[in-house]
Every structure is written in C-alpha cells, then in structure tokens.
PDB file of N, CA and C in Angstrom:
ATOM      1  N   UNK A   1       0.836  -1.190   0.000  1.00  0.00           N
ATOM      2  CA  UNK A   1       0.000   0.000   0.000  1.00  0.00           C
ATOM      3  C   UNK A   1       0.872   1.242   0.000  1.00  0.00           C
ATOM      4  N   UNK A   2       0.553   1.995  -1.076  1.00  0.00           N
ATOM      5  CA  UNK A   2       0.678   3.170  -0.636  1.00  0.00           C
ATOM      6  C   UNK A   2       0.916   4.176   0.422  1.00  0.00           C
ATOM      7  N   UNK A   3       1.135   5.490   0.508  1.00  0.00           N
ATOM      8  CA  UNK A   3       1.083   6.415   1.567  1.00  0.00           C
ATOM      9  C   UNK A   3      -0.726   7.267   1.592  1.00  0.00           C
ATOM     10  N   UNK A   4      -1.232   7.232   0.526  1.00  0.00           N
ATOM     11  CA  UNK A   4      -2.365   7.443   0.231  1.00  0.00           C
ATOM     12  C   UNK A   4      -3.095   6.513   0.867  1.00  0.00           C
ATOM     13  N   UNK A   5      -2.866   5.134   0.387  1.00  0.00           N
ATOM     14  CA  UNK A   5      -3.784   4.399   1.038  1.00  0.00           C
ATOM     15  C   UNK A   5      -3.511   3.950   2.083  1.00  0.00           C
ATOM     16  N   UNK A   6      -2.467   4.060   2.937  1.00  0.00           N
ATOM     17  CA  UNK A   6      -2.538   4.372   4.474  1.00  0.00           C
ATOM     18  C   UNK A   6      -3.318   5.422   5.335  1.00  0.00           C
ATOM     19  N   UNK A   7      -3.504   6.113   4.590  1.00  0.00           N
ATOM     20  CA  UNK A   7      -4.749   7.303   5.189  1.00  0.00           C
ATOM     21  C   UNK A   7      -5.956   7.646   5.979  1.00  0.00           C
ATOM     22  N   UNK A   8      -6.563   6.983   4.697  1.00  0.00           N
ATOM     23  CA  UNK A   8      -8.241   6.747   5.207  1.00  0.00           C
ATOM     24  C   UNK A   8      -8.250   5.056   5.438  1.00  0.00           C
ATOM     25  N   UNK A   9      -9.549   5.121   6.592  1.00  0.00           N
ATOM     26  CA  UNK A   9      -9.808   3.555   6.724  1.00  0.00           C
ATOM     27  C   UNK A   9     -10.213   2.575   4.832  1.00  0.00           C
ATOM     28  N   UNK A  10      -9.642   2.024   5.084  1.00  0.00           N
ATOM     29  CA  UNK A  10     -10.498   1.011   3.999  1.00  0.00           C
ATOM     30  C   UNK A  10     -11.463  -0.210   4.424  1.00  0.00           C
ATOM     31  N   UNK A  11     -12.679  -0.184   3.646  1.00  0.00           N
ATOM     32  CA  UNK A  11     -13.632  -1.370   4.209  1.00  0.00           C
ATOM     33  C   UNK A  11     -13.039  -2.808   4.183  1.00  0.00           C
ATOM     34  N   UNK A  12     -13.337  -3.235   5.117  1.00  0.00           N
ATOM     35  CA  UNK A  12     -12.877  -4.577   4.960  1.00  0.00           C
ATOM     36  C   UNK A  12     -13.084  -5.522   3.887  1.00  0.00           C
ATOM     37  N   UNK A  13     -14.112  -5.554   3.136  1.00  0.00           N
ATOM     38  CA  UNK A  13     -14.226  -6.417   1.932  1.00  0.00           C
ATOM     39  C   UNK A  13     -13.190  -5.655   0.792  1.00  0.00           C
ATOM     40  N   UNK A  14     -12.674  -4.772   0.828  1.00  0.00           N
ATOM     41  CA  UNK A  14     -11.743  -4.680   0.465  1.00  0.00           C
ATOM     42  C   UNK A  14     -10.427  -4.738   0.684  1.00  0.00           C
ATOM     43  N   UNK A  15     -10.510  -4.547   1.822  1.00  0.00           N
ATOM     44  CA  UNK A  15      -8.927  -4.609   2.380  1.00  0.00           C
ATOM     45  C   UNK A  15      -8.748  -6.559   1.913  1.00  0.00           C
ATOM     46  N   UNK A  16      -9.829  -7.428   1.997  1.00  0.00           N
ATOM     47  CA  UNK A  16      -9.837  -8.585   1.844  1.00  0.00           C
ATOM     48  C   UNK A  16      -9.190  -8.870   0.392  1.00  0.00           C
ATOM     49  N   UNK A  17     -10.228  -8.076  -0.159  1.00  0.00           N
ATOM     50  CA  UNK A  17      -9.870  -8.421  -1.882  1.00  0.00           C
ATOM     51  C   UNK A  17      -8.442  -8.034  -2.411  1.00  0.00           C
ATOM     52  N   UNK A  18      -8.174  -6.992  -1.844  1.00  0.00           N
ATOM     53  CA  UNK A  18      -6.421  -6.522  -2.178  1.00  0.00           C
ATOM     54  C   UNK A  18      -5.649  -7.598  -1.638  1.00  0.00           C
ATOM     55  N   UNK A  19      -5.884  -7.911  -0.024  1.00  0.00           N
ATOM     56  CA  UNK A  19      -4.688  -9.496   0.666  1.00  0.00           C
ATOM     57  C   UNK A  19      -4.781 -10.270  -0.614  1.00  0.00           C
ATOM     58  N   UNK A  20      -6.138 -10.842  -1.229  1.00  0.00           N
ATOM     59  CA  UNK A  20      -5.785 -12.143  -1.538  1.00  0.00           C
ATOM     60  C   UNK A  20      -5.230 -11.861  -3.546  1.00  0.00           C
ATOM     61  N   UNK A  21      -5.161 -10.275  -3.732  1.00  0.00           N
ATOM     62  CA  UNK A  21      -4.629 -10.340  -5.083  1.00  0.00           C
ATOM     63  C   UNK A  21      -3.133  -9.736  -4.859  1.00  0.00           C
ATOM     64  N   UNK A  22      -2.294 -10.029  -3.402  1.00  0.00           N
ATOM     65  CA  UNK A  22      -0.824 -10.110  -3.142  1.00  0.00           C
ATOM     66  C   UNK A  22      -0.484 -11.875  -3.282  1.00  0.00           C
ATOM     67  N   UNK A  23       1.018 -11.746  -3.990  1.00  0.00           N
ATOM     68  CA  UNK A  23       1.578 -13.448  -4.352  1.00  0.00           C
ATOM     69  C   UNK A  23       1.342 -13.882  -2.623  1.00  0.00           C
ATOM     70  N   UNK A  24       1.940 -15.157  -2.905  1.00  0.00           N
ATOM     71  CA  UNK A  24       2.337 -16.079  -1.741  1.00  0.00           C
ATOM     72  C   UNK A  24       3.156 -15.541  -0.846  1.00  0.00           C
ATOM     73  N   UNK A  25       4.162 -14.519  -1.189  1.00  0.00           N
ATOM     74  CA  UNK A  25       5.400 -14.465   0.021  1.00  0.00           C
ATOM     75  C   UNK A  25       4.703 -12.841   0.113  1.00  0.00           C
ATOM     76  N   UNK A  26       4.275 -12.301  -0.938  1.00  0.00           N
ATOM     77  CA  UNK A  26       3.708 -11.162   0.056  1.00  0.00           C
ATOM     78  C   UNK A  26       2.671 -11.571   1.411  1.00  0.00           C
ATOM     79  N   UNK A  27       1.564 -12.643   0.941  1.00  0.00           N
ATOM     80  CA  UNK A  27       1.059 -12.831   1.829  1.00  0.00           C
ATOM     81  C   UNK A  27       1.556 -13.149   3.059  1.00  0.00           C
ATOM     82  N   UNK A  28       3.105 -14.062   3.007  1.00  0.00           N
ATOM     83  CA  UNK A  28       3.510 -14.042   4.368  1.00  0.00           C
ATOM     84  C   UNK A  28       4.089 -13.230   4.825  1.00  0.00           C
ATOM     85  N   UNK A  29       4.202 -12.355   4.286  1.00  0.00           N
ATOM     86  CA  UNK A  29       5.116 -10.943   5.187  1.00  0.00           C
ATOM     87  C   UNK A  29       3.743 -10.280   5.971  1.00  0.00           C
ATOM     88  N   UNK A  30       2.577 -10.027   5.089  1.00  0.00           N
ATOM     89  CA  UNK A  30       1.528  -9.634   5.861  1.00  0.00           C
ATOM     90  C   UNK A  30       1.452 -10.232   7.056  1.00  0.00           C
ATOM     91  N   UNK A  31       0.896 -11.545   6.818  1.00  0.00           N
ATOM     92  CA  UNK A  31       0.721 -12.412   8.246  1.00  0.00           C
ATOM     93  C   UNK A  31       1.944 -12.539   9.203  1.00  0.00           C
ATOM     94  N   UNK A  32       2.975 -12.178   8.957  1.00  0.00           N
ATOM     95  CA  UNK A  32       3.863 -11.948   9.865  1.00  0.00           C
ATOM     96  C   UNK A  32       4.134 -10.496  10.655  1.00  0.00           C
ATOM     97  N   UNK A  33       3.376  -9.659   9.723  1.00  0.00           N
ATOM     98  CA  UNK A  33       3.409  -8.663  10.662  1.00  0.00           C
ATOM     99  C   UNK A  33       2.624  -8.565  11.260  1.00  0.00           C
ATOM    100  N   UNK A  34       0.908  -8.833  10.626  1.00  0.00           N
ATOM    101  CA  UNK A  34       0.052  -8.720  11.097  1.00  0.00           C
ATOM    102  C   UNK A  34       0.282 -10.271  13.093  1.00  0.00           C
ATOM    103  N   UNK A  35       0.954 -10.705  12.775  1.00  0.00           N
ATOM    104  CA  UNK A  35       1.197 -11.632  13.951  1.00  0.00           C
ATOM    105  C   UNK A  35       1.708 -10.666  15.429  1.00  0.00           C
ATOM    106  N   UNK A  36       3.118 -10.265  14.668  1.00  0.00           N
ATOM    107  CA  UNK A  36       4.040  -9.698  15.241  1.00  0.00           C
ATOM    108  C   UNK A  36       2.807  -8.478  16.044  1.00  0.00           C
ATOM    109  N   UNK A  37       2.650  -7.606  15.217  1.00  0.00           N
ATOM    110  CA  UNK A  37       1.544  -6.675  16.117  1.00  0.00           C
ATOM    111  C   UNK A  37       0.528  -7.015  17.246  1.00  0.00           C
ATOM    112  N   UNK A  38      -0.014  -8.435  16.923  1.00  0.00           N
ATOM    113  CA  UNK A  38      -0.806  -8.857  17.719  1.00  0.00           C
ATOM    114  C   UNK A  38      -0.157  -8.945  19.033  1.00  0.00           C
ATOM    115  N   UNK A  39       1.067  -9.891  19.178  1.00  0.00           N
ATOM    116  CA  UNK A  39       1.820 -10.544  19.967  1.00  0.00           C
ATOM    117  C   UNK A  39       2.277  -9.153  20.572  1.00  0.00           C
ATOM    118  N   UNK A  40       2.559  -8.028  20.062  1.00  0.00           N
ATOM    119  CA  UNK A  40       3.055  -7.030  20.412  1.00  0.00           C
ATOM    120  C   UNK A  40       1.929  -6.479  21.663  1.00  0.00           C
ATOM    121  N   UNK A  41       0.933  -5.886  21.111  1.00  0.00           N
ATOM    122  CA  UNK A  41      -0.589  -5.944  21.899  1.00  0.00           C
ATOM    123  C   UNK A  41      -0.687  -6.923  22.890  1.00  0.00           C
ATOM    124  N   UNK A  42      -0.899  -8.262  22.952  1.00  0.00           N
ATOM    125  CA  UNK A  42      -1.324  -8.835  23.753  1.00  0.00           C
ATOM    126  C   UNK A  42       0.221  -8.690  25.329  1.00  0.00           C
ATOM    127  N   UNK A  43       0.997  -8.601  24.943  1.00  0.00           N
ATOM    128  CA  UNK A  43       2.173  -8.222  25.788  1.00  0.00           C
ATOM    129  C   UNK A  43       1.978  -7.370  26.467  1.00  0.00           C
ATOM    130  N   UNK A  44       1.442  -6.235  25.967  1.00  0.00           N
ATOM    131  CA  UNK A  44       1.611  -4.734  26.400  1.00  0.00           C
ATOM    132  C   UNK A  44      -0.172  -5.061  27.323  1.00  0.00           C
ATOM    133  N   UNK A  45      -0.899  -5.544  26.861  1.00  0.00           N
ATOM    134  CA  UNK A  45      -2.200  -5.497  27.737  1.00  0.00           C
ATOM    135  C   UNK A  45      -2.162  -6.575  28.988  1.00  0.00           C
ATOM    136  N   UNK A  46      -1.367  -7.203  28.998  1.00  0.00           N
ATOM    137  CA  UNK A  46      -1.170  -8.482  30.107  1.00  0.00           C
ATOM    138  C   UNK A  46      -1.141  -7.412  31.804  1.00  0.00           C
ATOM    139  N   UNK A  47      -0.136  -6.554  31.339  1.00  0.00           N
ATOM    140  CA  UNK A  47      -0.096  -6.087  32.868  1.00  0.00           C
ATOM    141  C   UNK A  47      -1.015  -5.803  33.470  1.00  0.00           C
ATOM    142  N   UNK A  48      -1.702  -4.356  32.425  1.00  0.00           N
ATOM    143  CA  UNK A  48      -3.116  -3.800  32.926  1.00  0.00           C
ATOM    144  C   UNK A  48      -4.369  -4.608  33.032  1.00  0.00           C
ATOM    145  N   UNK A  49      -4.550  -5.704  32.135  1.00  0.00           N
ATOM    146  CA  UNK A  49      -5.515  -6.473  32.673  1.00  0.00           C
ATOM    147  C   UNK A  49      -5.336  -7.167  34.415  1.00  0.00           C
ATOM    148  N   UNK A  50      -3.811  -7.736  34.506  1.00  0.00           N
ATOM    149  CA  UNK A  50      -3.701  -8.338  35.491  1.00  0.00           C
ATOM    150  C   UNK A  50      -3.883  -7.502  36.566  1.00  0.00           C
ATOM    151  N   UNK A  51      -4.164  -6.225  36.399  1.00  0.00           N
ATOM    152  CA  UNK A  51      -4.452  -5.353  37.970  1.00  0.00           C
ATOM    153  C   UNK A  51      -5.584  -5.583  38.401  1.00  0.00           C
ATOM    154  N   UNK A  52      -6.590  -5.545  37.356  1.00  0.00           N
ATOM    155  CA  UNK A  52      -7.914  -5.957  37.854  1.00  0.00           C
ATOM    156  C   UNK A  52      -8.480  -7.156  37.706  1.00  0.00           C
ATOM    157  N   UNK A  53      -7.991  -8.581  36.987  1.00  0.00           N
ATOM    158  CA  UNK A  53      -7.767  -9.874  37.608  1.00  0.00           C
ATOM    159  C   UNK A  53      -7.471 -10.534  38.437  1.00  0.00           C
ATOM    160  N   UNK A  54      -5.995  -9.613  38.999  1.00  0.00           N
ATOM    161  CA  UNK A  54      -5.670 -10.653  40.004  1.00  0.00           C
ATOM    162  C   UNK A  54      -5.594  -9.986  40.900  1.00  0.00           C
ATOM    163  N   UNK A  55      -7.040 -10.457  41.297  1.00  0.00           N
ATOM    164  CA  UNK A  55      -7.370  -9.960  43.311  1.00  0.00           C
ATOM    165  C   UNK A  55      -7.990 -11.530  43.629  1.00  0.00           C
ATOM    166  N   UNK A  56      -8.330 -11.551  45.268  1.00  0.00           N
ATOM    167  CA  UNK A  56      -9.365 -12.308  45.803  1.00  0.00           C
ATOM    168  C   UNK A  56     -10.345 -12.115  45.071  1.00  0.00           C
ATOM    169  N   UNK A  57     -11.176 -11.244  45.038  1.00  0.00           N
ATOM    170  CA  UNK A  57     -12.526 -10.481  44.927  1.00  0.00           C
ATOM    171  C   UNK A  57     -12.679 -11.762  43.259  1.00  0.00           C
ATOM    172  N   UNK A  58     -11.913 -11.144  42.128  1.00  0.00           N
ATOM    173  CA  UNK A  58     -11.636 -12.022  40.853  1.00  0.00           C
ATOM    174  C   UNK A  58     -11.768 -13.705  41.311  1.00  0.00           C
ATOM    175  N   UNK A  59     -11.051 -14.133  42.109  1.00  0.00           N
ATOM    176  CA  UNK A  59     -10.625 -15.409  42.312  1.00  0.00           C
ATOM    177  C   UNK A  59     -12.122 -16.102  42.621  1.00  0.00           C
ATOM    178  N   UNK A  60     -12.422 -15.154  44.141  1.00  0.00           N
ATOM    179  CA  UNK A  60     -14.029 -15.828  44.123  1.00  0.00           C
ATOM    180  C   UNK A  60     -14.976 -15.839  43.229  1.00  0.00           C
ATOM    181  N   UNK A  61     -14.847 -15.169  42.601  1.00  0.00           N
ATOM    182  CA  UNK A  61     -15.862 -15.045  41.455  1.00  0.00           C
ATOM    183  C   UNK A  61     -16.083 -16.404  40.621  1.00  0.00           C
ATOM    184  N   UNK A  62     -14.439 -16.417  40.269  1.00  0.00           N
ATOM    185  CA  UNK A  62     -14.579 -17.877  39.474  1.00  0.00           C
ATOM    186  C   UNK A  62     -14.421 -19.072  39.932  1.00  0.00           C
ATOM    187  N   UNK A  63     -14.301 -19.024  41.155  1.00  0.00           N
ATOM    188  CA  UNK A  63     -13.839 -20.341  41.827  1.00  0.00           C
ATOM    189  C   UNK A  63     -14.619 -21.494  41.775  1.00  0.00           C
ATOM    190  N   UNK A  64     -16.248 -21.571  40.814  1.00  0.00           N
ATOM    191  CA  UNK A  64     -16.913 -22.873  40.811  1.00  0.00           C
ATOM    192  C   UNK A  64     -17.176 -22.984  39.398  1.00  0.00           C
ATOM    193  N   UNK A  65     -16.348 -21.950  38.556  1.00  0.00           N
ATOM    194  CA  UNK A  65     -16.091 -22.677  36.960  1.00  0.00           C
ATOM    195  C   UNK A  65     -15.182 -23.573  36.611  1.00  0.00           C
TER     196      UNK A  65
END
C-alpha cells in the first residue's frame, strides 16, 4: 500500500480483496506482521488487565467454573 492508502480507513471487503490479489510471500510478510503486532498488543495489555484480575474479589468469582 501506498502512503495514500494508508490514510483513510479502507472497508474490509476490500482490504480482503487486495490481501488475496498479493503473491504467496507477500502474503507471508503480511501475516507476519500482522502476527508480530498482535503478539506485540497482547504483551503490552497483560499487565493492565492483570491489575484488575488478580485480586481475591476475581478469584471468588470464578472459583466454581
């Protein structure tokens, strides 16, 4: 993509249709970044969730699932 088309949102049925008219190894660079970001995110949200998970108060809650 472009610098243009970094801009504005694009709809997803399109953003779809552009992934699947990139070759094979473009597609894996996508999915590797698109990974990498995730993994990036879920790292960075672990702490702040765990402030308000991990109490008693949390624990009882779930303690008969």
């Amino acid at each position: 993509m472009n610098s243009a088309e970094q801009s504005s949102p694009m709809p997803l049925a399109q953003l779809l249709a552009w992934v699947r008219d990139r070759s094979t190894q473009e597609k894996k660079v996508i999915l590797r970044e698109l990974l990498d970001e995730t993994a990036t995110v879920t790292m960075a949200s672990e702490p702040s969730l765990a402030k308000d998970w991990n109490d008693k108060e949390e624990d009882e809650a779930w303690k008969d699932l």
